[in-house]
N, C-alpha and C. Protein backbone atom coordinates (compact mmCIF):
# COMPACT_ATOMS: atom_id res chain seq x y z
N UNK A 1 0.82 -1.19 0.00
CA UNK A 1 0.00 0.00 0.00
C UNK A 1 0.87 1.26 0.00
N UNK A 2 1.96 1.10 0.53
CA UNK A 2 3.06 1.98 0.69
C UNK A 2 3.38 2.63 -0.53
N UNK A 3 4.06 1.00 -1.07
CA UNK A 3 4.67 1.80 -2.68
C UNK A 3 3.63 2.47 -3.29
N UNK A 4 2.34 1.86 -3.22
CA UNK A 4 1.47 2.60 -4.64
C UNK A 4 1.16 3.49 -4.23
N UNK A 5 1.19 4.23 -3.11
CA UNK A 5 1.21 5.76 -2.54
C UNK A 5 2.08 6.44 -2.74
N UNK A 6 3.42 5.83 -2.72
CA UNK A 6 4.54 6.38 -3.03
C UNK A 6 4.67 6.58 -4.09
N UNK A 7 4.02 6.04 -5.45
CA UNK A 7 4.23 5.63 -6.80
C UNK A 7 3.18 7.08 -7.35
N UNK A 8 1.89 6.68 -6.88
CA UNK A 8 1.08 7.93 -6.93
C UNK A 8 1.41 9.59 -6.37
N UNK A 9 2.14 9.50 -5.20
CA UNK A 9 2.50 11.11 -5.08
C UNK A 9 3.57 11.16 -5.93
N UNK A 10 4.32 10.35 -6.49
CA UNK A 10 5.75 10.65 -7.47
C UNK A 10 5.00 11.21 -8.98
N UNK A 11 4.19 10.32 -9.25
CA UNK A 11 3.52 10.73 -10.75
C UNK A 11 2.91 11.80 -10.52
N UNK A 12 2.05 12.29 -9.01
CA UNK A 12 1.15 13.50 -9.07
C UNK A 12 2.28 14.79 -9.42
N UNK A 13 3.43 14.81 -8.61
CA UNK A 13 4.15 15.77 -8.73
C UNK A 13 4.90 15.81 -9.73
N UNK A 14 5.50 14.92 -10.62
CA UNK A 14 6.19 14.80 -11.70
C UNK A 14 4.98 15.49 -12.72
N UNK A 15 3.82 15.36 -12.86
CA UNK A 15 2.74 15.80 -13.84
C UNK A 15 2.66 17.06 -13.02
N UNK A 16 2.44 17.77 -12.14
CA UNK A 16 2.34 19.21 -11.62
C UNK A 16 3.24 19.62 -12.30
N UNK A 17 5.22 19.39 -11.95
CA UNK A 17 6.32 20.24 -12.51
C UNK A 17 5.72 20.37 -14.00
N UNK A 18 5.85 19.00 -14.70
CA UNK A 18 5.70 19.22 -16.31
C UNK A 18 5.08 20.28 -16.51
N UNK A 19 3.35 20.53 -15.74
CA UNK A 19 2.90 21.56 -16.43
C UNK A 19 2.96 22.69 -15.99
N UNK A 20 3.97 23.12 -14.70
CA UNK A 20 4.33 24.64 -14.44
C UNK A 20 5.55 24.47 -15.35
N UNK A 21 6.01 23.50 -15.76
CA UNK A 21 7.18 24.44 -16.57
C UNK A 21 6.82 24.59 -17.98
N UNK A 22 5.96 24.27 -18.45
CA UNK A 22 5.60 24.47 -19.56
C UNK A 22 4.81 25.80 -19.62
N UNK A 23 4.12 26.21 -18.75
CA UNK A 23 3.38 27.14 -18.58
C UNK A 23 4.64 28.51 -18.45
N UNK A 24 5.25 28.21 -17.80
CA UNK A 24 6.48 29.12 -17.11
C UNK A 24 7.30 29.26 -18.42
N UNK A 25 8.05 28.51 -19.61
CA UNK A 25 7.97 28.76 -20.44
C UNK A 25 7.60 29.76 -21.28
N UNK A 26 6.59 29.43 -21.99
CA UNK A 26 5.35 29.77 -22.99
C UNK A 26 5.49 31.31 -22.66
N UNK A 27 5.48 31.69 -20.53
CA UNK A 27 5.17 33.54 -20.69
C UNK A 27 7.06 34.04 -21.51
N UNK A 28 7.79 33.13 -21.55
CA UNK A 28 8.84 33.70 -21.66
C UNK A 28 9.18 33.60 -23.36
N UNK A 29 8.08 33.65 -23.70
CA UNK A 29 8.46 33.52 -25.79
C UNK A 29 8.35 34.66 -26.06
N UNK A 30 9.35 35.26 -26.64
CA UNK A 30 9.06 36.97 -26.90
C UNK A 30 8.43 37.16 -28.24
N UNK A 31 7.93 38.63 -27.73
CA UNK A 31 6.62 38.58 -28.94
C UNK A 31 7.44 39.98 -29.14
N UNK A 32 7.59 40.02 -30.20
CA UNK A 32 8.38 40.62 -31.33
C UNK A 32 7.54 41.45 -32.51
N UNK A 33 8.37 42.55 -32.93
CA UNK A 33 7.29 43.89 -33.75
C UNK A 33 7.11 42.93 -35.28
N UNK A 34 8.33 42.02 -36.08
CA UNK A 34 8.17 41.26 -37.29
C UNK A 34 7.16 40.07 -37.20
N UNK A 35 7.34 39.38 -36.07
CA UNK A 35 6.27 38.39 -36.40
C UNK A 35 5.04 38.32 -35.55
N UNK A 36 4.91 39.11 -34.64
CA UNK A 36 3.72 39.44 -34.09
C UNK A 36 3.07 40.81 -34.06
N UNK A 37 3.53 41.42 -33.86
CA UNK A 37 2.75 42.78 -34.02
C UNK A 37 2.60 43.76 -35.78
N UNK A 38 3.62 43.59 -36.45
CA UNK A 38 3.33 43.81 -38.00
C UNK A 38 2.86 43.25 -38.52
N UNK A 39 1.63 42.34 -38.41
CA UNK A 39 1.02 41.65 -39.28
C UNK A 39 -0.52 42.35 -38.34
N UNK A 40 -0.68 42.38 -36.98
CA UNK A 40 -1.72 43.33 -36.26
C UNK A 40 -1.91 44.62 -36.83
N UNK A 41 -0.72 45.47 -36.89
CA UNK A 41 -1.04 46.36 -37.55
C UNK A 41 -1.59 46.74 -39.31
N UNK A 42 -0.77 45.62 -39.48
CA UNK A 42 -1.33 45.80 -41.10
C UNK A 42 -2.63 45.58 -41.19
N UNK A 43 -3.02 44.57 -40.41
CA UNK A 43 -4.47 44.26 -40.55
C UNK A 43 -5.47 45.32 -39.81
N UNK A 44 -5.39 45.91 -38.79
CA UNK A 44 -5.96 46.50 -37.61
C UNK A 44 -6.05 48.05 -38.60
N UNK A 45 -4.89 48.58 -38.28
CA UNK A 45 -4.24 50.31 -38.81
C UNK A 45 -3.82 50.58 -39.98
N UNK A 46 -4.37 49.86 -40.57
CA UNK A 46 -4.45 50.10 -42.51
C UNK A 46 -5.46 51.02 -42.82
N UNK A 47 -5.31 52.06 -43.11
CA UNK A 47 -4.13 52.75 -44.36
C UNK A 47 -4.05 54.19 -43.12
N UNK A 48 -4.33 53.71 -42.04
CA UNK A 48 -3.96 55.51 -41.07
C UNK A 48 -2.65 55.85 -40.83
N UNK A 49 -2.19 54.24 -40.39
CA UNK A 49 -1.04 54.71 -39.68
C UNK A 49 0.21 53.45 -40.57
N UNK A 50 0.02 53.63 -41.83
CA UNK A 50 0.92 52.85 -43.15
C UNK A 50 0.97 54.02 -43.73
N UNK A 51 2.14 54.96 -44.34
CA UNK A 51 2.79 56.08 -45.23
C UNK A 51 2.47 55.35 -46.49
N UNK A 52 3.02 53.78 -46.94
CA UNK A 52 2.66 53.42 -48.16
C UNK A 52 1.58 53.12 -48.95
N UNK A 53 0.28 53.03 -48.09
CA UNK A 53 -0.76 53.23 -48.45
C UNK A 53 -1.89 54.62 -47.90
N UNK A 54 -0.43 55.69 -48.41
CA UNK A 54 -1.51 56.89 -47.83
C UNK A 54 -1.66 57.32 -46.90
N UNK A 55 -0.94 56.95 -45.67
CA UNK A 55 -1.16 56.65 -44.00
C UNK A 55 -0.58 58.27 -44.11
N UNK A 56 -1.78 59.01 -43.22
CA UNK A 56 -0.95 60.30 -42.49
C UNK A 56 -1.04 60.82 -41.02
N UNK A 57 -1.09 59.23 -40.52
CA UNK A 57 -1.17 59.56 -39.31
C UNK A 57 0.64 59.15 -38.44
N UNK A 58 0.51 58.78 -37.11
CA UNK A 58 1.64 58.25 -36.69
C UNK A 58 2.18 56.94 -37.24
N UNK A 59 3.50 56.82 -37.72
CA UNK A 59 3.65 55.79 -38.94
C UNK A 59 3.97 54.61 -37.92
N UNK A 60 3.66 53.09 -38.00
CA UNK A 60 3.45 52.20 -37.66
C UNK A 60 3.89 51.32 -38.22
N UNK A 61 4.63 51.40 -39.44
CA UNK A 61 4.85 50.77 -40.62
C UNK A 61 6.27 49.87 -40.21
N UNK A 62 7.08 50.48 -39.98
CA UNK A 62 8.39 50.16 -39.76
C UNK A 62 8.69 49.81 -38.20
N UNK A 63 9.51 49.11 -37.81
CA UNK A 63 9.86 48.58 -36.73
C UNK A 63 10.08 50.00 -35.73
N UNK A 64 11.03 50.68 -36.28
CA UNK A 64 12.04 51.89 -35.78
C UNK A 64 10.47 52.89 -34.94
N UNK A 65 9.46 53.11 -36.45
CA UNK A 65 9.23 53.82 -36.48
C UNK A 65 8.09 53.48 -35.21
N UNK A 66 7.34 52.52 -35.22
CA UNK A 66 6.02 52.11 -34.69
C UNK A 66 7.11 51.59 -33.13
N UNK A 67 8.17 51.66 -32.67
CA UNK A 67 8.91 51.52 -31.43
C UNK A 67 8.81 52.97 -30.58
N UNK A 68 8.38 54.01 -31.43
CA UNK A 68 8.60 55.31 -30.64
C UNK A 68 7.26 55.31 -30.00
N UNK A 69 6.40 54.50 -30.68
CA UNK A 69 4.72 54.84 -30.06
C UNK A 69 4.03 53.55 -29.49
N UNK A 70 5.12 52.30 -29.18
CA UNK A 70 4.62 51.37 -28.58
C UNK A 70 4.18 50.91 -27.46
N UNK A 71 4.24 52.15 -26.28
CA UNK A 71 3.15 52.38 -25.30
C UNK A 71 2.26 53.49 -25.63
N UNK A 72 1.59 54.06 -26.31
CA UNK A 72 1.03 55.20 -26.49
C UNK A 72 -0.26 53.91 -27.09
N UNK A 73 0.08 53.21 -28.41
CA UNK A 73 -0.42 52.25 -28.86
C UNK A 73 -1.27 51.17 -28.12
N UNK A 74 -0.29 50.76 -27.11
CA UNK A 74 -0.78 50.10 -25.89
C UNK A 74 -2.22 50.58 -24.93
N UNK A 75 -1.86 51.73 -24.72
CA UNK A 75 -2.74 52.79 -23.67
C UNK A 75 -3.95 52.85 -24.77
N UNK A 76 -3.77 53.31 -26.18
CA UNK A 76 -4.95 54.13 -27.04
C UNK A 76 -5.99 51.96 -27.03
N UNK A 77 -5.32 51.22 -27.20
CA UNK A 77 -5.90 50.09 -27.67
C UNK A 77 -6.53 49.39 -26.69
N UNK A 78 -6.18 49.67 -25.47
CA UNK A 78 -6.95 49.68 -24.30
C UNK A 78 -8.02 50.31 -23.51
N UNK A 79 -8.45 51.56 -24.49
CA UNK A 79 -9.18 52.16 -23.84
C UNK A 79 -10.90 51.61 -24.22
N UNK A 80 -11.99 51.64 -24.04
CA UNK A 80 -13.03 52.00 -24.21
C UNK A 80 -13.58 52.65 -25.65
N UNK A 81 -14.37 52.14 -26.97
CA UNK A 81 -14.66 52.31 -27.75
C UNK A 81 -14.94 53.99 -27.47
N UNK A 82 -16.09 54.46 -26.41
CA UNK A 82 -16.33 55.62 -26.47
C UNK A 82 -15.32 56.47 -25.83
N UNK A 83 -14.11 56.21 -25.52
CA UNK A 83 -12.87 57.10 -25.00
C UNK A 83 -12.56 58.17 -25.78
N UNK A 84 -12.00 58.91 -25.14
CA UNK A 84 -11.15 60.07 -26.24
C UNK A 84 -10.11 59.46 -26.51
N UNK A 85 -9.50 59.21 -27.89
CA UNK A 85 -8.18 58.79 -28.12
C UNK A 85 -8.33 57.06 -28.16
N UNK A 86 -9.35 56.24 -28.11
CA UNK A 86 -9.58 55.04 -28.49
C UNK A 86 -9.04 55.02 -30.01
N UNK A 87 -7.79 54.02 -29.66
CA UNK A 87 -7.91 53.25 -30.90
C UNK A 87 -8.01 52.04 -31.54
N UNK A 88 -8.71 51.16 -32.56
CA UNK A 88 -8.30 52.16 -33.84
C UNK A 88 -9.97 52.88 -34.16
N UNK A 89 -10.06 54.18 -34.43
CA UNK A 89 -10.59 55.00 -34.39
C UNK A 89 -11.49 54.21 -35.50
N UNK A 90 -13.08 54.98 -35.23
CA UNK A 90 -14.09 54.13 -36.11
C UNK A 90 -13.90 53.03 -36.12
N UNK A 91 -13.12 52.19 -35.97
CA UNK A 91 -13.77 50.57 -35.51
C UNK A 91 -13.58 49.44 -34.27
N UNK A 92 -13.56 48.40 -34.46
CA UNK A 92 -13.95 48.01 -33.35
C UNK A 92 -13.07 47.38 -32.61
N UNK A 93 -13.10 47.78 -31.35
CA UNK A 93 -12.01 46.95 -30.23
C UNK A 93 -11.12 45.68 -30.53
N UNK A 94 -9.94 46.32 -30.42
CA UNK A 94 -8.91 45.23 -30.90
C UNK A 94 -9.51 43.62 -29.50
N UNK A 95 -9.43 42.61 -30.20
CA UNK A 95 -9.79 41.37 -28.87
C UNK A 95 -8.29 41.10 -27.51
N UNK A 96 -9.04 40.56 -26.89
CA UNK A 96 -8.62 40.35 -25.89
C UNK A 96 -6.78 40.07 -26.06
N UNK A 97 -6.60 39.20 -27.24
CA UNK A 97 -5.74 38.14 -27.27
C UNK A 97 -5.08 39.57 -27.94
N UNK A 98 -5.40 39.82 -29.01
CA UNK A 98 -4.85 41.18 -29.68
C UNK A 98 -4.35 41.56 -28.88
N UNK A 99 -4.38 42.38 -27.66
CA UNK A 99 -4.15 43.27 -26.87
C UNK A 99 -3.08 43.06 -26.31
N UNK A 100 -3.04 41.53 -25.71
CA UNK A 100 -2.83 40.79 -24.81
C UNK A 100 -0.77 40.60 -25.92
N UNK A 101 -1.19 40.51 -27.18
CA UNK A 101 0.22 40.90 -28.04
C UNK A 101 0.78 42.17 -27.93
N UNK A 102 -0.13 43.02 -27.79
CA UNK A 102 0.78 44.70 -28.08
C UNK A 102 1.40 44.74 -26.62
N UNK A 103 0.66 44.03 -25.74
CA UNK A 103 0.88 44.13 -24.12
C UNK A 103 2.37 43.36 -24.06
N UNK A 104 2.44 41.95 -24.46
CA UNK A 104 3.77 41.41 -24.13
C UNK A 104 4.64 41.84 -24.73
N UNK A 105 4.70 42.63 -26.20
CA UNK A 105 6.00 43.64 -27.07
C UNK A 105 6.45 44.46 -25.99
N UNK A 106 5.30 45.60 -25.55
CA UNK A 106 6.16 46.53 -24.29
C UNK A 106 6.61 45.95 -23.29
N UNK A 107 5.68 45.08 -22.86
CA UNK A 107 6.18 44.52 -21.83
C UNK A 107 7.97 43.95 -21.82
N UNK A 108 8.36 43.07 -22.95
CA UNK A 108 9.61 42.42 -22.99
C UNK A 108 10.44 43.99 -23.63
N UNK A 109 10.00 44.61 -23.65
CA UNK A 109 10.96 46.18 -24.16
C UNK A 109 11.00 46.03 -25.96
N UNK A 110 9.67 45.71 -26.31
CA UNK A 110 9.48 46.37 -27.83
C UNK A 110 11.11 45.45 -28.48
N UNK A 111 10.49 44.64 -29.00
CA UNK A 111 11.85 43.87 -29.94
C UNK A 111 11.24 43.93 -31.57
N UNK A 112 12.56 43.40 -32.00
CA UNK A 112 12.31 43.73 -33.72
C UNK A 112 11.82 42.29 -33.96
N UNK A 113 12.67 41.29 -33.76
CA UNK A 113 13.29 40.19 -34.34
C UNK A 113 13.11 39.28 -33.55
């Protein structure tokens, strides 16, 4: 009765670690302006804040450029549809998970690559 108690708290805790470290992991994958957030914006802030399609607002386009406004971005995409300064302006609330990307870029200090 011993061992299979012993056998059972070994597997309970061996299956706990596995899945805190996997979890513990996963927050540490950096989310990056090329493969996560420039493809948000293209889709999201097309054609306001893109120069190549006309954009004349704050440019978003380029890594360099969309790094100077990547908490401003953060703050405007978080606010409340009826906010002052909600963005993206006229439409509709970026989702949860969206957010939850522009959030981990600042968070890890805005990377390119």
């Amino acid at each position: 009765m011993k061992k299979a108690l012993l056998i059972l708290t070994l597997m309970a805790v061996t299956f706990f670690m596995a899945c805190s470290k996997k979890a513990h992991m996963a927050k540490f994958i950096p989310t990056t302006y090329t493969i996560d957030v420039a493809p948000l914006i293209q889709a999201k802030c097309t054609p306001c804040h893109i120069p190549s399609r006309a954009g004349r607002k704050a440019d978003f386009e380029t890594y360099e450029s969309a790094k100077k406004y990547g908490t401003d971005m953060l703050v405007r995409i978080q606010l409340n549809p009826t906010d002052r300064g909600f963005m993206p302006f006229k439409h509709e609330k970026l989702t949860a998970e969206e957010i939850v990307i522009f959030k981990k870029w600042v968070d890890q200090g805005m990377l390119e690559k």
